[in-house]
N, C-alpha and C. Protein backbone atom coordinates (compact mmCIF):
# COMPACT_ATOMS: atom_id res chain seq x y z
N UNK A 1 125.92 176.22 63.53
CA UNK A 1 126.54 176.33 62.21
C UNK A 1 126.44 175.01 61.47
N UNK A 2 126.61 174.92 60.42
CA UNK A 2 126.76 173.61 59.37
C UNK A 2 127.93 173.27 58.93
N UNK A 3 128.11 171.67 58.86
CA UNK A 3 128.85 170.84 59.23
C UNK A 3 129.48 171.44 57.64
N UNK A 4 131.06 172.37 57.40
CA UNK A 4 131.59 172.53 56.59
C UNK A 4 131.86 171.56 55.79
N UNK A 5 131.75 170.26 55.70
CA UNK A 5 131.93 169.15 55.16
C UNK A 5 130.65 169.12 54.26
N UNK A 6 129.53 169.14 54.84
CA UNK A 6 128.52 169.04 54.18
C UNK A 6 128.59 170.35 53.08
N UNK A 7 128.52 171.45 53.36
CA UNK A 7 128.51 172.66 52.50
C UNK A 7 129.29 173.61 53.44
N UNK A 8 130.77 173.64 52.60
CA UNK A 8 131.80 174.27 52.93
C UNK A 8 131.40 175.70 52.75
N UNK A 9 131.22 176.91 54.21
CA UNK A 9 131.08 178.27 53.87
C UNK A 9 131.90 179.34 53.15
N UNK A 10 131.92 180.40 52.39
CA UNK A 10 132.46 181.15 52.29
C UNK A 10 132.20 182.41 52.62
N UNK A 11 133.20 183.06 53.10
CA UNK A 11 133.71 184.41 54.48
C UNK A 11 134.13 185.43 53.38
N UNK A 12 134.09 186.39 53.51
CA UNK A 12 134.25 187.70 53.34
C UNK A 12 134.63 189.16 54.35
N UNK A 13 135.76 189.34 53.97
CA UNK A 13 136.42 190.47 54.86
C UNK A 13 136.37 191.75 53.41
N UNK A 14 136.84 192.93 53.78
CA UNK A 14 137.14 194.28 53.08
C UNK A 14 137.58 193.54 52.20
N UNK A 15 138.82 193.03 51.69
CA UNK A 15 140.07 192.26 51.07
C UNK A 15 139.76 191.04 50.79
N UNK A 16 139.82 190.03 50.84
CA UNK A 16 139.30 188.90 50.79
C UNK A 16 138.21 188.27 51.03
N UNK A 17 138.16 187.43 50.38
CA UNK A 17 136.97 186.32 50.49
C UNK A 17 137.46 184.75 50.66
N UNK A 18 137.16 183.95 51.29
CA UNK A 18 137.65 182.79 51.68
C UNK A 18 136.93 181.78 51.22
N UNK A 19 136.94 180.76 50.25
CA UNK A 19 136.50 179.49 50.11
C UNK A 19 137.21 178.15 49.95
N UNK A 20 136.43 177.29 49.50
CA UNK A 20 137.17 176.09 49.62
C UNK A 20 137.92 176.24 48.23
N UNK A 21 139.07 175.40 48.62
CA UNK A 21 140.27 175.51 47.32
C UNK A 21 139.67 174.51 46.22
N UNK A 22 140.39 175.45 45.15
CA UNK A 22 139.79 174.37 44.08
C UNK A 22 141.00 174.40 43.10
N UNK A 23 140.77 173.14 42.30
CA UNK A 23 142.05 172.85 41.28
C UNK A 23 142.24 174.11 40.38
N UNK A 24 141.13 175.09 39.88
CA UNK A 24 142.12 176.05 39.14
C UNK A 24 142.46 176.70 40.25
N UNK A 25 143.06 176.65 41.44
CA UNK A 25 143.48 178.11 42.13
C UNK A 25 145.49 177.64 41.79
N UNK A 26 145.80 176.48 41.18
CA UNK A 26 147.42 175.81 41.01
C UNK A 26 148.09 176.85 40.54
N UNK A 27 147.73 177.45 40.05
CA UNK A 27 148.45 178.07 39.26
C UNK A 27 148.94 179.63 40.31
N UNK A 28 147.47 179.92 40.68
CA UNK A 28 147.66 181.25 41.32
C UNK A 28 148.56 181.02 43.06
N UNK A 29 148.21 179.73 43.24
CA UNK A 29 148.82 179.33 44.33
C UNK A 29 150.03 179.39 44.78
N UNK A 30 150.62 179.40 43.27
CA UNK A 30 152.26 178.61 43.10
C UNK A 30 152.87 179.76 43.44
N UNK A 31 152.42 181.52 43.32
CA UNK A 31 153.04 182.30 43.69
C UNK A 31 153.47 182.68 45.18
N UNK A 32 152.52 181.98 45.63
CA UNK A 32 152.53 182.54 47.21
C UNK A 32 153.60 180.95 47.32
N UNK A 33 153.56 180.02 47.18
CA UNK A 33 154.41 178.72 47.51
C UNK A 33 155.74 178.38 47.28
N UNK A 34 156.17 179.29 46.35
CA UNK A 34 157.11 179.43 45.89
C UNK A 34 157.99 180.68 46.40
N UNK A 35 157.30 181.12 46.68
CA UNK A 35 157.67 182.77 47.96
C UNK A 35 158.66 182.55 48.66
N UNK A 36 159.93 183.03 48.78
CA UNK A 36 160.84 182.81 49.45
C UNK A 36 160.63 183.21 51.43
N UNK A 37 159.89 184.56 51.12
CA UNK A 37 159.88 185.52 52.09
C UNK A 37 158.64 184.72 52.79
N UNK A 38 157.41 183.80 52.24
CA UNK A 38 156.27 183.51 52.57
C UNK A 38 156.66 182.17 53.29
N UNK A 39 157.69 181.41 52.89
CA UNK A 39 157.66 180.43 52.93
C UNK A 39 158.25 180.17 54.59
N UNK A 40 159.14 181.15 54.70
CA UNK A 40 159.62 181.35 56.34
C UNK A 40 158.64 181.02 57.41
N UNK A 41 157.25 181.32 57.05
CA UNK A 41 156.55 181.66 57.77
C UNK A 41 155.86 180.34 58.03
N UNK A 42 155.57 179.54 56.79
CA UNK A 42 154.58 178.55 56.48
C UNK A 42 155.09 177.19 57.89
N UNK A 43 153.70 176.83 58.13
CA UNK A 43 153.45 176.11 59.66
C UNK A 43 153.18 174.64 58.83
N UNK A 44 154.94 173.81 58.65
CA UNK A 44 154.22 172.41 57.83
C UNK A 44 154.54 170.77 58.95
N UNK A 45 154.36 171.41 60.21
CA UNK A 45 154.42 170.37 61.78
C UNK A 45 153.32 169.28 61.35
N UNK A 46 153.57 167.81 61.50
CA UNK A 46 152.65 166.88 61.42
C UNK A 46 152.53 166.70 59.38
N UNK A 47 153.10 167.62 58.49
CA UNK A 47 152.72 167.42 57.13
C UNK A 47 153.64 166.55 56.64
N UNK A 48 153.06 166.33 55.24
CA UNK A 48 154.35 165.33 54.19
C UNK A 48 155.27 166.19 53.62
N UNK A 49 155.02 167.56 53.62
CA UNK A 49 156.05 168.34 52.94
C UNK A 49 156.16 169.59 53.55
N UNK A 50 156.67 170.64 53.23
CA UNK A 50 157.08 171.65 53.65
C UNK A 50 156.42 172.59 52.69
N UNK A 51 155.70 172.41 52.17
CA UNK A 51 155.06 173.46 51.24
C UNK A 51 155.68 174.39 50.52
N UNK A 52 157.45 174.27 50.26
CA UNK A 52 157.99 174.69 49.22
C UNK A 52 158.02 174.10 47.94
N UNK A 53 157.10 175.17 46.94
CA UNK A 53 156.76 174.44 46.08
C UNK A 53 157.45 175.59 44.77
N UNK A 54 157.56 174.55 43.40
CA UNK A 54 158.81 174.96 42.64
C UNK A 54 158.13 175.28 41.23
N UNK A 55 157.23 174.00 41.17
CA UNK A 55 156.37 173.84 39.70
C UNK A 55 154.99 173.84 39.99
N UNK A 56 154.10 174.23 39.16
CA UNK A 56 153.10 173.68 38.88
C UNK A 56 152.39 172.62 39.12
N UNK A 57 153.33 171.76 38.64
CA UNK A 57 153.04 170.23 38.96
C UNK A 57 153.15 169.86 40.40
N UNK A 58 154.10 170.36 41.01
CA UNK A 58 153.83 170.00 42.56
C UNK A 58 153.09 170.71 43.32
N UNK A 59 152.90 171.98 42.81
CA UNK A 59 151.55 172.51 43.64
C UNK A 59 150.21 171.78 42.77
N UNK A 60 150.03 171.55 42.04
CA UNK A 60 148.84 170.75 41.86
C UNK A 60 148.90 169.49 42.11
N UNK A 61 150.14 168.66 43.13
CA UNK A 61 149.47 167.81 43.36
C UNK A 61 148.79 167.80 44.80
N UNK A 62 149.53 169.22 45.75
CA UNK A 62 149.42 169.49 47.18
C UNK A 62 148.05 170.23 46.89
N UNK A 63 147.43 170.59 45.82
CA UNK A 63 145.90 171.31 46.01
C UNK A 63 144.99 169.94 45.79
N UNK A 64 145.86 169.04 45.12
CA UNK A 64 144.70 167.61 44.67
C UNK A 64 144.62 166.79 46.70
N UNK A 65 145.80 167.08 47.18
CA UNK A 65 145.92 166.20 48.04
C UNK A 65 144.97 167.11 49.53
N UNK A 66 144.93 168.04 49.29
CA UNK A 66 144.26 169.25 50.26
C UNK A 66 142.46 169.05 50.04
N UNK A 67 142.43 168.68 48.65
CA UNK A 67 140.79 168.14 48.06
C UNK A 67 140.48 166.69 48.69
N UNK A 68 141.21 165.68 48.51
CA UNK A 68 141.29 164.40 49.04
C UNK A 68 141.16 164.54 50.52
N UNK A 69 141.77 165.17 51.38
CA UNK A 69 141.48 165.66 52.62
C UNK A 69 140.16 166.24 53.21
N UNK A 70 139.48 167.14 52.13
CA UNK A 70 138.38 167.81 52.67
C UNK A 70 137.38 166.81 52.22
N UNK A 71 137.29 165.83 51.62
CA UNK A 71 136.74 165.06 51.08
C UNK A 71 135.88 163.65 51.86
N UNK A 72 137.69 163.22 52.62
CA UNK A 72 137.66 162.52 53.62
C UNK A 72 137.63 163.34 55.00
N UNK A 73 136.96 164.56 55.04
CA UNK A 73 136.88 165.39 56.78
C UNK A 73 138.14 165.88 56.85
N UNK A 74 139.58 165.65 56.35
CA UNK A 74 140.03 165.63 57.87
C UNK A 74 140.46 167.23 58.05
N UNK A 75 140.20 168.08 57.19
CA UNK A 75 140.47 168.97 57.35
C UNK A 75 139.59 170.37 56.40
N UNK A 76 139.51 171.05 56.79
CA UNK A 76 139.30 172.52 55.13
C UNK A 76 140.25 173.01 55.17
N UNK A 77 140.52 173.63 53.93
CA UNK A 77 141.66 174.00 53.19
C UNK A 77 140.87 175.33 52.44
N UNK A 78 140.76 176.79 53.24
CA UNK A 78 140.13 177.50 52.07
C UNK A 78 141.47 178.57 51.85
N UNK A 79 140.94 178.79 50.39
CA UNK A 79 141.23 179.24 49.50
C UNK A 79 141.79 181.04 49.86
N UNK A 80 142.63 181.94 49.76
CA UNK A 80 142.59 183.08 50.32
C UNK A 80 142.21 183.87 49.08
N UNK A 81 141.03 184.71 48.70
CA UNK A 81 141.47 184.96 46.79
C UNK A 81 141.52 187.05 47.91
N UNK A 82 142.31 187.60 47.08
CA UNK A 82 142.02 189.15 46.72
C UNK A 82 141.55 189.22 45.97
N UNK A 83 140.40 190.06 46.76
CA UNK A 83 139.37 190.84 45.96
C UNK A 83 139.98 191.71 44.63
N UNK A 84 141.09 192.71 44.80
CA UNK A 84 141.03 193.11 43.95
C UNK A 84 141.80 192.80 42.86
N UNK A 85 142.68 191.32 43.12
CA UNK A 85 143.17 190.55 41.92
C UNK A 85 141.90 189.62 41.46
N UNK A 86 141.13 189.60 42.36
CA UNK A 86 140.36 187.91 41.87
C UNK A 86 141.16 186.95 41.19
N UNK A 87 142.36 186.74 42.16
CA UNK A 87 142.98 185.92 42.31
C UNK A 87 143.48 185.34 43.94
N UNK A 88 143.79 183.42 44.03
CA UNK A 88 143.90 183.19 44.93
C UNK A 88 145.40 183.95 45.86
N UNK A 89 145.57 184.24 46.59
CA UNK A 89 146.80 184.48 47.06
C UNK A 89 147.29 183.72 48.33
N UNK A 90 146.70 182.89 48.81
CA UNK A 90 147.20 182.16 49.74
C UNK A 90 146.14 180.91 50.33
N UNK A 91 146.58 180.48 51.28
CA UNK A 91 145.18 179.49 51.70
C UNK A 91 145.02 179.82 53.25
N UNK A 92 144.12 179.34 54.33
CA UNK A 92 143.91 179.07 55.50
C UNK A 92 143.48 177.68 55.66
N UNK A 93 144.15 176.67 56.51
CA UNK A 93 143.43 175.65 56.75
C UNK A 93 143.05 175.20 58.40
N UNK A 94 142.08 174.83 58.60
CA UNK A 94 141.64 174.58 59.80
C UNK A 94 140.57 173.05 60.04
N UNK A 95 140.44 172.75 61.22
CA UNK A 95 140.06 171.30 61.59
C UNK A 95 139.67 171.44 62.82
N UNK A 96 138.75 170.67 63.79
CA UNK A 96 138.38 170.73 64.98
C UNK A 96 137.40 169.35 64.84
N UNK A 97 136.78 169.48 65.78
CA UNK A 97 135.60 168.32 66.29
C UNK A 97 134.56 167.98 65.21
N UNK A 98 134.35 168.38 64.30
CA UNK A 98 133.80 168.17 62.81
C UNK A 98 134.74 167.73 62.15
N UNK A 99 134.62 166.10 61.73
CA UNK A 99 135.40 165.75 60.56
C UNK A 99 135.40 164.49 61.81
N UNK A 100 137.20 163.91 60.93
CA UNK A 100 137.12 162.68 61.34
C UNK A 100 138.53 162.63 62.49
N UNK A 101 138.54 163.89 62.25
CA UNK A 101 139.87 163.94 63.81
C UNK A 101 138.96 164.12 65.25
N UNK A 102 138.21 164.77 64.97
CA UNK A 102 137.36 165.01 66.86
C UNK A 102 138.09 165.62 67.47
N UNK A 103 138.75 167.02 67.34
CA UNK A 103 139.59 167.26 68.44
C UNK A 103 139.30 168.31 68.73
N UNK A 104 138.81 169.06 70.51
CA UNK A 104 138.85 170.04 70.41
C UNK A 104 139.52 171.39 70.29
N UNK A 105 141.09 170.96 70.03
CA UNK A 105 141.81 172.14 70.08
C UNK A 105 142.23 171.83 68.34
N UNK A 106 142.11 172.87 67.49
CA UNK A 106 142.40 172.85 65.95
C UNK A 106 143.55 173.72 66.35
N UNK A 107 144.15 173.17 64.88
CA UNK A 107 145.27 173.64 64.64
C UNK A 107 144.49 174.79 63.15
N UNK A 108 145.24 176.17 63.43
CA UNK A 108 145.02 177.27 61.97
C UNK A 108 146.26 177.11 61.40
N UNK A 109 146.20 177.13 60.14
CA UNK A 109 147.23 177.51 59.24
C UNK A 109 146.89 178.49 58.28
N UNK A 110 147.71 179.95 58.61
CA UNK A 110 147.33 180.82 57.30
C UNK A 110 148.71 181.00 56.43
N UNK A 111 149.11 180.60 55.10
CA UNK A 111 149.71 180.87 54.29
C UNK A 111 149.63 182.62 53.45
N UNK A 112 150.42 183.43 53.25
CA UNK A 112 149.55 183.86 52.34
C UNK A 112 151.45 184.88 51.86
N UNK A 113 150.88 185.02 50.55
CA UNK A 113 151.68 185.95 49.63
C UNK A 113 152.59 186.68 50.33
N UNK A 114 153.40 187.09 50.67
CA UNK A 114 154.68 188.11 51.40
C UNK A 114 154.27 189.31 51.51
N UNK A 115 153.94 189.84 50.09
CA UNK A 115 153.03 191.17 49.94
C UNK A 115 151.67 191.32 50.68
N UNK A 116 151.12 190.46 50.97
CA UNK A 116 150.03 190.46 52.39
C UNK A 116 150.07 190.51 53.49
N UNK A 117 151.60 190.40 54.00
CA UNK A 117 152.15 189.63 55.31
C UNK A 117 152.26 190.95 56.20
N UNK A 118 151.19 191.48 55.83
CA UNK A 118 151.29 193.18 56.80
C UNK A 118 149.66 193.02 57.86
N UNK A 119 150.02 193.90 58.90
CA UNK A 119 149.33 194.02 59.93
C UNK A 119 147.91 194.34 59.33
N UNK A 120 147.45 194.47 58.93
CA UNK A 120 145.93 195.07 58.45
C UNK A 120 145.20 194.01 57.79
N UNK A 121 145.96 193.53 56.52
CA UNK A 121 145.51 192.18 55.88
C UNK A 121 145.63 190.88 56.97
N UNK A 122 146.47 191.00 57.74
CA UNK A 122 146.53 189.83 58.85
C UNK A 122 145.07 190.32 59.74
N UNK A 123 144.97 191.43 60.25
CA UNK A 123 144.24 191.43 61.23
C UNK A 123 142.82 191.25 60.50
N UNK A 124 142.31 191.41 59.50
CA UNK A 124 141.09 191.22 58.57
C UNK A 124 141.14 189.32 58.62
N UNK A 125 142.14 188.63 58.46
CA UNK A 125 142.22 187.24 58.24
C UNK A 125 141.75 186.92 59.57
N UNK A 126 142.37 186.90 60.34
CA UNK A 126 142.18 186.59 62.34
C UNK A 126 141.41 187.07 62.49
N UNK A 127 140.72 188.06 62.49
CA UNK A 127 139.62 188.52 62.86
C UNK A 127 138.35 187.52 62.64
N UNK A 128 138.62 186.68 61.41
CA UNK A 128 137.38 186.39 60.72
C UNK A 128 138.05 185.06 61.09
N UNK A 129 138.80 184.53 61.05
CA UNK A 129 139.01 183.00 61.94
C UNK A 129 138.69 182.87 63.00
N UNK A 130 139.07 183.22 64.15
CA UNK A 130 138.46 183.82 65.62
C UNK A 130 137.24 183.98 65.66
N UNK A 131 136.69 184.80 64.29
CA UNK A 131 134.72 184.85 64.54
C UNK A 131 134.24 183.42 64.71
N UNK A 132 134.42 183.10 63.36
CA UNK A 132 134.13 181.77 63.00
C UNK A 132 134.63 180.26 62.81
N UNK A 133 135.89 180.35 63.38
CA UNK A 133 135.99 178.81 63.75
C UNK A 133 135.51 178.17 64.73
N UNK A 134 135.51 179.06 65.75
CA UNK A 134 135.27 178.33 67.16
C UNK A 134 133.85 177.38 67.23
N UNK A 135 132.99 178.28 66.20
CA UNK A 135 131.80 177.66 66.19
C UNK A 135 131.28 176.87 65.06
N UNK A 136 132.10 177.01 64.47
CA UNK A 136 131.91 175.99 62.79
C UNK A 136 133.00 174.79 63.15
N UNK A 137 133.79 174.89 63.46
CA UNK A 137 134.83 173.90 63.91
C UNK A 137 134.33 172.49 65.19
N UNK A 138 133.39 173.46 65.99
CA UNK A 138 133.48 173.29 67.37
C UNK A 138 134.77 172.87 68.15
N UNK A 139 135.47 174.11 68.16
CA UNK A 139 136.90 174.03 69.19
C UNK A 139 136.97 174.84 70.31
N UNK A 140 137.59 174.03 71.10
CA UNK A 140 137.60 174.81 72.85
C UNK A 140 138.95 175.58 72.47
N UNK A 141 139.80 175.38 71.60
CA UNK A 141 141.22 176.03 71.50
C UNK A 141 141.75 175.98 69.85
N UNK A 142 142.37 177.67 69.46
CA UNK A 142 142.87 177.33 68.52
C UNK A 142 144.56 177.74 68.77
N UNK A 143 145.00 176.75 68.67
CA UNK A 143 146.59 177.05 68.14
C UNK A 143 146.32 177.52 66.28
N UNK A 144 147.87 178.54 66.19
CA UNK A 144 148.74 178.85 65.41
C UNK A 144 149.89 179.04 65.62
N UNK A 145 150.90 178.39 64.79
CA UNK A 145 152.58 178.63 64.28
C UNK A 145 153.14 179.68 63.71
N UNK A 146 153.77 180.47 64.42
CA UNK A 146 154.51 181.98 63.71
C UNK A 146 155.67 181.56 64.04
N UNK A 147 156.59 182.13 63.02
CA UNK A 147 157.99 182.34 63.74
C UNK A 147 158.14 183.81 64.65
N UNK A 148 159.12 183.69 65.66
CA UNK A 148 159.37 185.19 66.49
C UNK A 148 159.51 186.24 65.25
N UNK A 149 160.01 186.00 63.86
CA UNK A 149 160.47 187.27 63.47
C UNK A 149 159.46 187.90 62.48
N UNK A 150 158.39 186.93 62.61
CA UNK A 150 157.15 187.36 62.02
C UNK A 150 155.90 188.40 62.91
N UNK A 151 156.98 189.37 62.81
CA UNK A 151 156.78 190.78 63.95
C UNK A 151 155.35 191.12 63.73
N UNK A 152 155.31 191.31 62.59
CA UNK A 152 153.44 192.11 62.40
C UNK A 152 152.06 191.19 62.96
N UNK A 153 152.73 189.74 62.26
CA UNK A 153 151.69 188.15 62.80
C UNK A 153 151.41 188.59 64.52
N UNK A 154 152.58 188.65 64.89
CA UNK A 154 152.88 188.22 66.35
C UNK A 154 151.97 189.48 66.81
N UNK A 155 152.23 190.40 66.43
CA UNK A 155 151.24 191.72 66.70
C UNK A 155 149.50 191.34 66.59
N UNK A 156 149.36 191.14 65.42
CA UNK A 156 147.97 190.55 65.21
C UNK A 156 147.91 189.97 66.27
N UNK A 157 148.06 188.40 66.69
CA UNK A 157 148.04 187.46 67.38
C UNK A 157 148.05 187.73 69.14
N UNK A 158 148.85 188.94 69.32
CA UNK A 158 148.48 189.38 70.82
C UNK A 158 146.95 190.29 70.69
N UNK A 159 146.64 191.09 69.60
CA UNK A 159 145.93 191.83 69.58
C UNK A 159 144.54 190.97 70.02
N UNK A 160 144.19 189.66 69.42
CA UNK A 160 143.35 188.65 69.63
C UNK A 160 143.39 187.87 70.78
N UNK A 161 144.47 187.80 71.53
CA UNK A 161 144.56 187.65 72.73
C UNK A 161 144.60 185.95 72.76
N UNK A 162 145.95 185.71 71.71
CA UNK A 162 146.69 184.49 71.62
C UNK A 162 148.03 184.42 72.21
N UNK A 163 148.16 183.62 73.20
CA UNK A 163 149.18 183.58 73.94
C UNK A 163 150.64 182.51 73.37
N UNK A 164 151.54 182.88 73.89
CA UNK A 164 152.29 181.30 73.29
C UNK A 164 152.55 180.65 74.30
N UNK A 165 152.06 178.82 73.05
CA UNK A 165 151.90 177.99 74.50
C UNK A 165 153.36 177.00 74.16
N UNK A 166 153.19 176.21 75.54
CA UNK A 166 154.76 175.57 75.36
C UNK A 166 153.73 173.98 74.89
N UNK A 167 154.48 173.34 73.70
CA UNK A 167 153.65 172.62 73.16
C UNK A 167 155.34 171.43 73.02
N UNK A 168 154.93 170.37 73.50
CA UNK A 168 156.33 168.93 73.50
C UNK A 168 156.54 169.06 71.84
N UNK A 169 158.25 169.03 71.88
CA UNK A 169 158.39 169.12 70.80
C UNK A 169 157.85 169.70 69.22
N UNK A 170 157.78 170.90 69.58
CA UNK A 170 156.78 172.08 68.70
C UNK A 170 157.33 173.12 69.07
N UNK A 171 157.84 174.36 68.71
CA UNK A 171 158.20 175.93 68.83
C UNK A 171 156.84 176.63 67.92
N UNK A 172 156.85 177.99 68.88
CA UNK A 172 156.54 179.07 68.12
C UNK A 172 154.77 178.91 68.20
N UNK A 173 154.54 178.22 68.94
CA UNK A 173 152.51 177.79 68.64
C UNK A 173 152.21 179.09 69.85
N UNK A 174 151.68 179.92 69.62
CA UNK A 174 150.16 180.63 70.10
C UNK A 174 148.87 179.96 70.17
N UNK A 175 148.36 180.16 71.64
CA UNK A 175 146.80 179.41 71.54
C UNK A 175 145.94 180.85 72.11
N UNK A 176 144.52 180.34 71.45
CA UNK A 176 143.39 181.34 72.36
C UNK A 176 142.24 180.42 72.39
N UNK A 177 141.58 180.48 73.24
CA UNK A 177 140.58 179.74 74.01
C UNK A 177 139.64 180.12 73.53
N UNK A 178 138.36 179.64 73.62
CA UNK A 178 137.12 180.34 73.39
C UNK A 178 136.48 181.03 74.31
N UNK A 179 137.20 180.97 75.52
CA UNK A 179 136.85 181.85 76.79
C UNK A 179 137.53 183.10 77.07
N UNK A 180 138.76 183.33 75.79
CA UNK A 180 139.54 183.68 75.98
C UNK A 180 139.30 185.10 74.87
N UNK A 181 138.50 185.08 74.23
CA UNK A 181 138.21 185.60 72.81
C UNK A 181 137.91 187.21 73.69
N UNK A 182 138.66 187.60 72.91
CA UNK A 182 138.11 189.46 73.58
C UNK A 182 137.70 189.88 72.14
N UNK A 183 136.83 190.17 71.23
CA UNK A 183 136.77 191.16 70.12
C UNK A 183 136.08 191.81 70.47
């Protein structure tokens, strides 16, 4: 695969399409960030903020600071748009041994709208992370952060055959291996 840094890919499921975030998505962003019900969910371990976001202005400065990041490696940050809004509704971000962290176990983060937060649109998202991180990333392991009461996630997440691991000072992380991958 190619070094997402160099030319960041974009993915396509039924529902979505995934690319790299870009400054007009601020606006469409702010709905899912501002999400009361979304925000429960959101995985912000190791961040500067918590990704509750209020204005405009502070989600455009967390999409400027997500650009500055992919910029300098240390991470992608894509974009979640629905197809049939052609609008963004959430993000996924991911990192592994490409970039300037080197690590083989990445951390996923999927954000996305409340109104998405159902078993079908999740399993279309994981499905297509699981295809393709392991090998665009190059990671031996991906962790993700759910909370327990994020019943449908947690469903997805066994379905892929992500376990939860006990991680020092961290709750709630699921890992799956690349040896581990059943699709």
């Amino acid at each position: 695969m190619e070094n997402p840094y160099v030319r960041c890919p974009v993915f396509e499921t039924d529902h979505f399409i995934l690319r790299l975030i870009r400054p007009d998505d601020t606006e469409e962003l702010l709905r899912c960030y501002s999400d009361p019900q979304a925000q429960k969910i959101f995985n912000a371990d190791n961040c500067t903020g918590d990704f509750h976001m209020h204005t405009a202005a502070e989600m455009g400065e967390c999409v400027a600071a997500w650009i500055r990041a992919y910029e300098q490696e240390e991470y992608v940050r894509f974009a979640i748009v629905a197809k049939a809004l052609d609008k963004a509704v959430g993000t996924v971000e991911m990192f592994g041994m490409v970039g300037v962290y080197q690590s083989p176990v990445g951390i996923l983060r999927l954000d996305i709208c409340s109104e998405y937060e159902r078993k079908a649109f999740l399993d279309e998202l994981f499905a297509l992370c699981v295809n393709e991180f392991f090998p665009l990333f190059g990671v031996e392991q991906i962790l993700h952060k759910t909370v327990p009461a994020a019943d449908e996630r947690v469903q997805v997440l066994e379905k892929y055959g992500f376990q939860p691991c006990e991680i020092p000072e961290r709750a709630h992380y699921w890992g799956l291996g690349r040896e581990e991958c059943h699709l």
